[in-house]
PDB file of N, CA and C in Angstrom:
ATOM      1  N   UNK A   1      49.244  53.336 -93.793  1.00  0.00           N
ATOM      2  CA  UNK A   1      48.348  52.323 -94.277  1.00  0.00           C
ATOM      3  C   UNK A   1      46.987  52.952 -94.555  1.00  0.00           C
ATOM      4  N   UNK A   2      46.397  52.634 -96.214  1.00  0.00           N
ATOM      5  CA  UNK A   2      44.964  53.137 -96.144  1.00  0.00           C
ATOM      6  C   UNK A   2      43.988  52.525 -96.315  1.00  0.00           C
ATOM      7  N   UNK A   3      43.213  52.735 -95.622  1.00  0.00           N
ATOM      8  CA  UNK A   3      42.351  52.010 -95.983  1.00  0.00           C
ATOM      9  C   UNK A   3      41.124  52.404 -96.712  1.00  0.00           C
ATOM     10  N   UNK A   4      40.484  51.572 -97.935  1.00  0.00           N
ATOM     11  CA  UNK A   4      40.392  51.958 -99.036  1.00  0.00           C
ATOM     12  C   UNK A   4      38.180  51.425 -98.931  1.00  0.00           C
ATOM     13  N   UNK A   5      37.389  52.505 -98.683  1.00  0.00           N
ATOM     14  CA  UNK A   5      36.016  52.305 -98.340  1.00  0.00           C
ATOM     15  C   UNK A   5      35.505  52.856 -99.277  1.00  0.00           C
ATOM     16  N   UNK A   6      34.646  51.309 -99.313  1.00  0.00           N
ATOM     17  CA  UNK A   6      33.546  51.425-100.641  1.00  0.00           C
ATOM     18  C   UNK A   6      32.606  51.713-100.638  1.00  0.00           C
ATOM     19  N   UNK A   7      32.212  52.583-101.449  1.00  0.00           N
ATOM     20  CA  UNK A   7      30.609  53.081-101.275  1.00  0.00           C
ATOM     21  C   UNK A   7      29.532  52.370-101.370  1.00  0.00           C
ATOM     22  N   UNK A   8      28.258  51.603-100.275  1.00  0.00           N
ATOM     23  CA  UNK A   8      27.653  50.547-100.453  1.00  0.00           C
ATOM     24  C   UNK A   8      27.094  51.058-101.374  1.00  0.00           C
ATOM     25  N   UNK A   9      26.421  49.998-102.035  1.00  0.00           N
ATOM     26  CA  UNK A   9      25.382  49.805-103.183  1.00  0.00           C
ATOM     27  C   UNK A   9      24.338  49.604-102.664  1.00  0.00           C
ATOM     28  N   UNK A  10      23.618  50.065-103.625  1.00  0.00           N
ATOM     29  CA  UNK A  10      21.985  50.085-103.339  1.00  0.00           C
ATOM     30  C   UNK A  10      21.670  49.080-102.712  1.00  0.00           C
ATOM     31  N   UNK A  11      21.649  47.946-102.823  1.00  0.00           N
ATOM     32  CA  UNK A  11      21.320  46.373-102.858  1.00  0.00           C
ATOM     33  C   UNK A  11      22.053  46.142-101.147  1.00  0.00           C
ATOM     34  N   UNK A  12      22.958  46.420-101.107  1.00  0.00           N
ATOM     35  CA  UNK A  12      23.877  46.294-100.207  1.00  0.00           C
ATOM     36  C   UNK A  12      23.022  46.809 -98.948  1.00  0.00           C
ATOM     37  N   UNK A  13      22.868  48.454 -98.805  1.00  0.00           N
ATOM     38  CA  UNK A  13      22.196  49.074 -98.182  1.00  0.00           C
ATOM     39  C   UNK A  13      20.650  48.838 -97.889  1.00  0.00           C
ATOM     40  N   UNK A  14      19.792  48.355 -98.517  1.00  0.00           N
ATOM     41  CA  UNK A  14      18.637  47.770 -98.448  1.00  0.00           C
ATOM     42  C   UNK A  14      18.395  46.565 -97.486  1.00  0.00           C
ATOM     43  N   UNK A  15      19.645  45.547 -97.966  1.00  0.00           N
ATOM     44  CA  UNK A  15      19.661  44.361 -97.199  1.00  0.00           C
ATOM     45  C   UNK A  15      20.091  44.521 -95.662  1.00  0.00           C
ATOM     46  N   UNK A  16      21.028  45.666 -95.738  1.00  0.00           N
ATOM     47  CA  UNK A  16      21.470  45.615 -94.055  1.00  0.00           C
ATOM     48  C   UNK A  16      19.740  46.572 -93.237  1.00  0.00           C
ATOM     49  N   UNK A  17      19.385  47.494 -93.943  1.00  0.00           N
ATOM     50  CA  UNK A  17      17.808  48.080 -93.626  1.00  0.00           C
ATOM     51  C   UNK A  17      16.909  46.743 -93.187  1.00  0.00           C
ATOM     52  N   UNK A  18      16.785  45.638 -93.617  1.00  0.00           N
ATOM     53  CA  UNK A  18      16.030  44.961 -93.565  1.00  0.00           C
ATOM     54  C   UNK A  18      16.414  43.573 -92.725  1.00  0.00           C
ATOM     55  N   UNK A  19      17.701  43.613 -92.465  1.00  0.00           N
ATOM     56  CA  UNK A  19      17.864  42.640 -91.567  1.00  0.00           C
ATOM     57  C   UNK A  19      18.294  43.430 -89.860  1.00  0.00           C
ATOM     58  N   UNK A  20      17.701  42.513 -88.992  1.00  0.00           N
ATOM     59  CA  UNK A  20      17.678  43.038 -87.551  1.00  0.00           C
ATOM     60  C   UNK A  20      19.195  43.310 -87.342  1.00  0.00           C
ATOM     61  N   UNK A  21      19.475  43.732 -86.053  1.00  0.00           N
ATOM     62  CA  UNK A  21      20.827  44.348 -85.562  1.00  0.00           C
ATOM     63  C   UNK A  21      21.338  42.743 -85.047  1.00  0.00           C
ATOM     64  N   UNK A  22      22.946  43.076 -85.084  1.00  0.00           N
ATOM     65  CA  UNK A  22      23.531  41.640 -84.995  1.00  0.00           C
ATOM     66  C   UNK A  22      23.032  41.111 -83.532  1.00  0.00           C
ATOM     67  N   UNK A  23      23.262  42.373 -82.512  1.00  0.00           N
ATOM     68  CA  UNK A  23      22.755  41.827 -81.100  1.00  0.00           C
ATOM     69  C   UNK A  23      21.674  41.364 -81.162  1.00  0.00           C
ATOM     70  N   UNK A  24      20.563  41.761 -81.483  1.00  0.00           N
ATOM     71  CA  UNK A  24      19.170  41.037 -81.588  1.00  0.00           C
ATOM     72  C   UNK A  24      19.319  39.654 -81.866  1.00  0.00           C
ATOM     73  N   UNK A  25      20.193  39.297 -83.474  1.00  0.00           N
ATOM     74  CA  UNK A  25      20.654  38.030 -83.856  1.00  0.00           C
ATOM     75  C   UNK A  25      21.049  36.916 -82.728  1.00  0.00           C
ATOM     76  N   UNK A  26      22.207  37.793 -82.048  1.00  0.00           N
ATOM     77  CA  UNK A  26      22.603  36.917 -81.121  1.00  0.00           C
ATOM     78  C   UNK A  26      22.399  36.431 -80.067  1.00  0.00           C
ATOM     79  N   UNK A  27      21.079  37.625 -79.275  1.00  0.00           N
ATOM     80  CA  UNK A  27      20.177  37.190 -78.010  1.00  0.00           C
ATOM     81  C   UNK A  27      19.245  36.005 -78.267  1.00  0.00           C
ATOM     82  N   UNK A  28      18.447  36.433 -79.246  1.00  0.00           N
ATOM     83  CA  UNK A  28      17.230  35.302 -80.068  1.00  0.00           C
ATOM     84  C   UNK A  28      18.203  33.712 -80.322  1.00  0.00           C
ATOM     85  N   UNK A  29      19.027  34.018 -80.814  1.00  0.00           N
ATOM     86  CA  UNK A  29      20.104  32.616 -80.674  1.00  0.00           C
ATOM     87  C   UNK A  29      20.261  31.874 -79.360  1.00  0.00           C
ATOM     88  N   UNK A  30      20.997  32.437 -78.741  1.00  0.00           N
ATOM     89  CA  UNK A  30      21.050  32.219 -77.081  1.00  0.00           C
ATOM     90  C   UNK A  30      19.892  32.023 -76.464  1.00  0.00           C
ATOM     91  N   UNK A  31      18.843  32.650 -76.440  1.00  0.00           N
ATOM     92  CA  UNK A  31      17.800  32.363 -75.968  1.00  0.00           C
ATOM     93  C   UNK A  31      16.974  31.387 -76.673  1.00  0.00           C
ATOM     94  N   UNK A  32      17.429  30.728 -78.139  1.00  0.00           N
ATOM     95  CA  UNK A  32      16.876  29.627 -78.616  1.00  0.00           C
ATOM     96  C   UNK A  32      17.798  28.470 -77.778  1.00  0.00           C
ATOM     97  N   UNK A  33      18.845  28.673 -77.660  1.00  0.00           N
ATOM     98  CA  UNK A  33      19.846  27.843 -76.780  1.00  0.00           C
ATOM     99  C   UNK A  33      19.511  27.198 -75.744  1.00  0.00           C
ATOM    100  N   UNK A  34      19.300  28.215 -75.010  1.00  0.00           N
ATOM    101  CA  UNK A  34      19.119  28.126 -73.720  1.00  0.00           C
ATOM    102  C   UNK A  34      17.709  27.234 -73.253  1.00  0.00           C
ATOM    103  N   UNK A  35      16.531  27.893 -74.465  1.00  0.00           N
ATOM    104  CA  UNK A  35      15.235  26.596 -73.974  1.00  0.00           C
ATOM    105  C   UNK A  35      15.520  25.547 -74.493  1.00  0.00           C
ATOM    106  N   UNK A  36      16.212  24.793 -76.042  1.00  0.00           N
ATOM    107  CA  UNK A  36      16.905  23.749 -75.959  1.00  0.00           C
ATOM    108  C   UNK A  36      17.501  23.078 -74.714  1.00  0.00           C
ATOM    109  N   UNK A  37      18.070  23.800 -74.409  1.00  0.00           N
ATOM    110  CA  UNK A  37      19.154  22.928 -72.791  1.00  0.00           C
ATOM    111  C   UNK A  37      18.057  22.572 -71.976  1.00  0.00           C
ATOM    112  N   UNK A  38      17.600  23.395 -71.537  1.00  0.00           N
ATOM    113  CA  UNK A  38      16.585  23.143 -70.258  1.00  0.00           C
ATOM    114  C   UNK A  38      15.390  21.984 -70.668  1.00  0.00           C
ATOM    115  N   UNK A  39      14.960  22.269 -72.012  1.00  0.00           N
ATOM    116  CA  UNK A  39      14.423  21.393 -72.159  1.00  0.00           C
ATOM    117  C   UNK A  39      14.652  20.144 -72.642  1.00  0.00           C
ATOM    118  N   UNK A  40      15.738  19.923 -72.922  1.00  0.00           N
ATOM    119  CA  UNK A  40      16.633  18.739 -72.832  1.00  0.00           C
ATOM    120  C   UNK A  40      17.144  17.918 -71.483  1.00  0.00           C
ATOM    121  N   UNK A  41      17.355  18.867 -70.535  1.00  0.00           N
ATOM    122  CA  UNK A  41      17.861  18.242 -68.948  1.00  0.00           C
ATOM    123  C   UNK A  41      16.398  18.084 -68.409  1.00  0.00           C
ATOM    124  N   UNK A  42      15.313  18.767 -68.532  1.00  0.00           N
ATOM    125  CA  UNK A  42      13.851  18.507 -68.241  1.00  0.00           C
ATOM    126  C   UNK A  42      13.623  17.447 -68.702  1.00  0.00           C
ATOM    127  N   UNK A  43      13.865  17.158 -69.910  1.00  0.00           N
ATOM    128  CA  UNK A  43      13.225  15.505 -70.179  1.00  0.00           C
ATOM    129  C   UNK A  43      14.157  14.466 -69.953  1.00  0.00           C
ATOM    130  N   UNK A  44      15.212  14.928 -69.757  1.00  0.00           N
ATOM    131  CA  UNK A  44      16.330  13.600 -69.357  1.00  0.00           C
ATOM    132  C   UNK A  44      15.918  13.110 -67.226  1.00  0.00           C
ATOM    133  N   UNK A  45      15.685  14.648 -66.916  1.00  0.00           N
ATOM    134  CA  UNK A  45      15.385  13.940 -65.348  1.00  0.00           C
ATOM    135  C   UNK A  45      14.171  13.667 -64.913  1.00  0.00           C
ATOM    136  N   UNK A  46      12.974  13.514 -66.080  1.00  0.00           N
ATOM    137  CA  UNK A  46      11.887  13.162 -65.897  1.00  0.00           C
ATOM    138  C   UNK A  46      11.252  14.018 -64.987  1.00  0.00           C
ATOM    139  N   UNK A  47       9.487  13.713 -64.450  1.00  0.00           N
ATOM    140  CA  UNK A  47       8.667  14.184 -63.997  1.00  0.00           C
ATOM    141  C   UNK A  47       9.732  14.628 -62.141  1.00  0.00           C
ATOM    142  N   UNK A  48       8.514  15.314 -62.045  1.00  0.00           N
ATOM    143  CA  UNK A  48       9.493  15.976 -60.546  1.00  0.00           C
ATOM    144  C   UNK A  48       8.672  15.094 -59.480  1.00  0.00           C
ATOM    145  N   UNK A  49       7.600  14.852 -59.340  1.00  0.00           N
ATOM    146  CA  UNK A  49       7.205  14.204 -58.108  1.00  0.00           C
ATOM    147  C   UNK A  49       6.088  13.417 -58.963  1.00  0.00           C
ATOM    148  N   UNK A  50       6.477  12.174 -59.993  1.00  0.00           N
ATOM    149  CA  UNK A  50       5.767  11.346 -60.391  1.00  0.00           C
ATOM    150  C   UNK A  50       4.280  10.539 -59.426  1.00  0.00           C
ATOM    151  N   UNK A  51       4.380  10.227 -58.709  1.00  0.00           N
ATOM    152  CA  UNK A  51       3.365   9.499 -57.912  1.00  0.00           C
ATOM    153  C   UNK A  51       2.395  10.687 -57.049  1.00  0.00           C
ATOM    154  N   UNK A  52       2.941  12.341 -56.661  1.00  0.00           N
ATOM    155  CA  UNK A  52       2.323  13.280 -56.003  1.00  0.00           C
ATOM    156  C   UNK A  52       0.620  13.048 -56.832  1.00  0.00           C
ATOM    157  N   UNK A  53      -0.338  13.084 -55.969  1.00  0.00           N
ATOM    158  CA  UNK A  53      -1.338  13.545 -56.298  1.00  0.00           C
ATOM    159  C   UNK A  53      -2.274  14.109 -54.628  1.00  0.00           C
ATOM    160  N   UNK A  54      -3.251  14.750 -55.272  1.00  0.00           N
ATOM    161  CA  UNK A  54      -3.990  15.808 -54.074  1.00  0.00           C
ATOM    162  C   UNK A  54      -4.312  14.914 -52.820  1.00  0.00           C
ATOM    163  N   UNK A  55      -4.027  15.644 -51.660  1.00  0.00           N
ATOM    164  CA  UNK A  55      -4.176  14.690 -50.562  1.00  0.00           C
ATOM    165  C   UNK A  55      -5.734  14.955 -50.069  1.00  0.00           C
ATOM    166  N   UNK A  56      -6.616  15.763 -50.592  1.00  0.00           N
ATOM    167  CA  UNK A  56      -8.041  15.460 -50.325  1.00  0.00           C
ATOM    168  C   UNK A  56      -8.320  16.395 -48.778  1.00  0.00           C
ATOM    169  N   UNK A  57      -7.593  17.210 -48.087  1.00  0.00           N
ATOM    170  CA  UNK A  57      -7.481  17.068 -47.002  1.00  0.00           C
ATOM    171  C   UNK A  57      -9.008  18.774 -46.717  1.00  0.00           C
ATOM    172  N   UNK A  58      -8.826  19.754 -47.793  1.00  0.00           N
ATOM    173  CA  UNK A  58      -9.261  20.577 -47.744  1.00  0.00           C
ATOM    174  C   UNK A  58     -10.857  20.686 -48.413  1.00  0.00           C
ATOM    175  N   UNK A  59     -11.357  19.669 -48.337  1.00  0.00           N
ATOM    176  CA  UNK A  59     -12.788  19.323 -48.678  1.00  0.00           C
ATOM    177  C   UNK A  59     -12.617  19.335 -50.431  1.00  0.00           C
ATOM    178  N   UNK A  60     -13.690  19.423 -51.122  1.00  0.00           N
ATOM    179  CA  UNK A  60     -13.849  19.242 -52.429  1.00  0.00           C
ATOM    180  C   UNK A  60     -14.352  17.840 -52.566  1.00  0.00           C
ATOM    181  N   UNK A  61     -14.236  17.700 -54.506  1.00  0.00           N
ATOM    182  CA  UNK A  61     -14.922  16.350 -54.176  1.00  0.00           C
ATOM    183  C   UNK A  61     -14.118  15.018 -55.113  1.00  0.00           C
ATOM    184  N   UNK A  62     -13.190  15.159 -54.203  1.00  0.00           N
ATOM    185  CA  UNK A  62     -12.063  13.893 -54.957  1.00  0.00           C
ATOM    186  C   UNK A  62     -11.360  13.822 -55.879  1.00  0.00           C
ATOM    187  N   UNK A  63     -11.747  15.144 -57.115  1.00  0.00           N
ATOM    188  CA  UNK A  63     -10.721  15.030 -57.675  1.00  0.00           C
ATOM    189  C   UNK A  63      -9.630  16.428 -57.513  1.00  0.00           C
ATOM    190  N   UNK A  64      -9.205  16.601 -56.535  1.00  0.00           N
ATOM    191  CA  UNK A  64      -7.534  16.927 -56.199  1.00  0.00           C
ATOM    192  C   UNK A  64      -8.049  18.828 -56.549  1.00  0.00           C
ATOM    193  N   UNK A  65      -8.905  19.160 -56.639  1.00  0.00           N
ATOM    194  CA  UNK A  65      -9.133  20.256 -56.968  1.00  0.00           C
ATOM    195  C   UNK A  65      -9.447  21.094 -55.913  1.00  0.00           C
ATOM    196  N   UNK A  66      -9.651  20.827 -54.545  1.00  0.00           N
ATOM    197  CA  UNK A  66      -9.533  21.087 -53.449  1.00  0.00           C
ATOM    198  C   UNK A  66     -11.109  22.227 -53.321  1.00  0.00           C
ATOM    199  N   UNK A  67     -11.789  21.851 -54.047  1.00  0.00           N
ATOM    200  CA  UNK A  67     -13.140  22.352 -53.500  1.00  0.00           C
ATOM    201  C   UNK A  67     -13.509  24.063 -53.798  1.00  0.00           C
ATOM    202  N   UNK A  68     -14.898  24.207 -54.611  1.00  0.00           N
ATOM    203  CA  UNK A  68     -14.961  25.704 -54.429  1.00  0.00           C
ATOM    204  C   UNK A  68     -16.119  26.373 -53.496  1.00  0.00           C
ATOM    205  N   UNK A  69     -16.609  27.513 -54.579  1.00  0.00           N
ATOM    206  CA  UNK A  69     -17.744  27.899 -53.627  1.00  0.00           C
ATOM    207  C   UNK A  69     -18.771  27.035 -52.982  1.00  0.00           C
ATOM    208  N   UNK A  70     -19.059  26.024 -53.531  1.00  0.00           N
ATOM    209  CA  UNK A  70     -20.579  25.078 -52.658  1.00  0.00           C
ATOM    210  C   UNK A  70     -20.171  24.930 -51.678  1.00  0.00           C
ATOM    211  N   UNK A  71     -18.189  24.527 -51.041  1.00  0.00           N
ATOM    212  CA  UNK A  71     -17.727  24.101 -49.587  1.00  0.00           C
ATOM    213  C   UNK A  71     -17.737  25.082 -48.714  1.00  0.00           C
ATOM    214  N   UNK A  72     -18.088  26.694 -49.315  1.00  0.00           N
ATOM    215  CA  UNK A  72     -17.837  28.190 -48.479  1.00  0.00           C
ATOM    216  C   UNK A  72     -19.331  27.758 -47.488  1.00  0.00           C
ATOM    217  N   UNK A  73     -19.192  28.079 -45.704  1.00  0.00           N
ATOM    218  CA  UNK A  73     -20.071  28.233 -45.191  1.00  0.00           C
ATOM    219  C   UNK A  73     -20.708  29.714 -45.437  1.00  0.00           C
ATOM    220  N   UNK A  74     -21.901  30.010 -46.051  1.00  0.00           N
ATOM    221  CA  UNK A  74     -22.352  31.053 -46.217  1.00  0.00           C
ATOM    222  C   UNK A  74     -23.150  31.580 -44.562  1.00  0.00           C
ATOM    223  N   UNK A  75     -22.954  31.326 -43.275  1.00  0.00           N
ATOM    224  CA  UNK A  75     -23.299  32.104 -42.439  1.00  0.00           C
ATOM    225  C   UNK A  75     -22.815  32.860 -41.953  1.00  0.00           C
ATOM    226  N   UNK A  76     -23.667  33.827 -41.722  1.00  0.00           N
ATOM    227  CA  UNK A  76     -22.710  34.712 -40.889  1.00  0.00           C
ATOM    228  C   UNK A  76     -21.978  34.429 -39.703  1.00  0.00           C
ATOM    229  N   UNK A  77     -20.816  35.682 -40.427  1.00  0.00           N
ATOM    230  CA  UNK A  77     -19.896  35.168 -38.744  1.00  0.00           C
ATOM    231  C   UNK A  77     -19.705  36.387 -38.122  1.00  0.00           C
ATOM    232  N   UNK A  78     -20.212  36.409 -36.603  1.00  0.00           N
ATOM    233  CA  UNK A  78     -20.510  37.357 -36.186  1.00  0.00           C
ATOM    234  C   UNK A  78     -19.432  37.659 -35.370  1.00  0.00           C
ATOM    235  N   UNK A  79     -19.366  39.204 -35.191  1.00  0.00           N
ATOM    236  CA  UNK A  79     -17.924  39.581 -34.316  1.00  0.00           C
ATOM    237  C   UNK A  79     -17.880  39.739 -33.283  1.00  0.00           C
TER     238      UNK A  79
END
């Protein structure tokens, strides 16, 4: 049995130069896949802890941000 190989053509050869390797094709696919899904089951099971907000407990000033430098005691602490 022979098998009978054609010499690409210019045109031919250019186009495969210019398009990425099939694996590349097929990761970028899959990985378009894959954030589809997730972000499809993400919005089907809604927020994760809807009602959570900051419990205030670590000083700051109410809004949930839990306080910065103005709450630091700047004295020294001696050893």
């Amino acid at each position: 049995m022979e098998e009978s190989s054609q010499p690409s053509t210019g045109a031919d050869s250019t186009l495969r130069k210019l398009l990425p390797p099939p694996a590349l094709c097929g990761f970028l696919l899959l990985l378009a896949l894959m954030f589809t899904v997730s972000y499809a089951v993400g919005s089907t099971a809604g927020p994760v802890a809807p009602g959570l907000h900051g419990t205030n407990t670590g000083g700051g000033n109410g809004d949930g941000s839990g306080g910065g430098m103005e709450d630091m005691d700047m004295h020294g602490s001696g050893g």
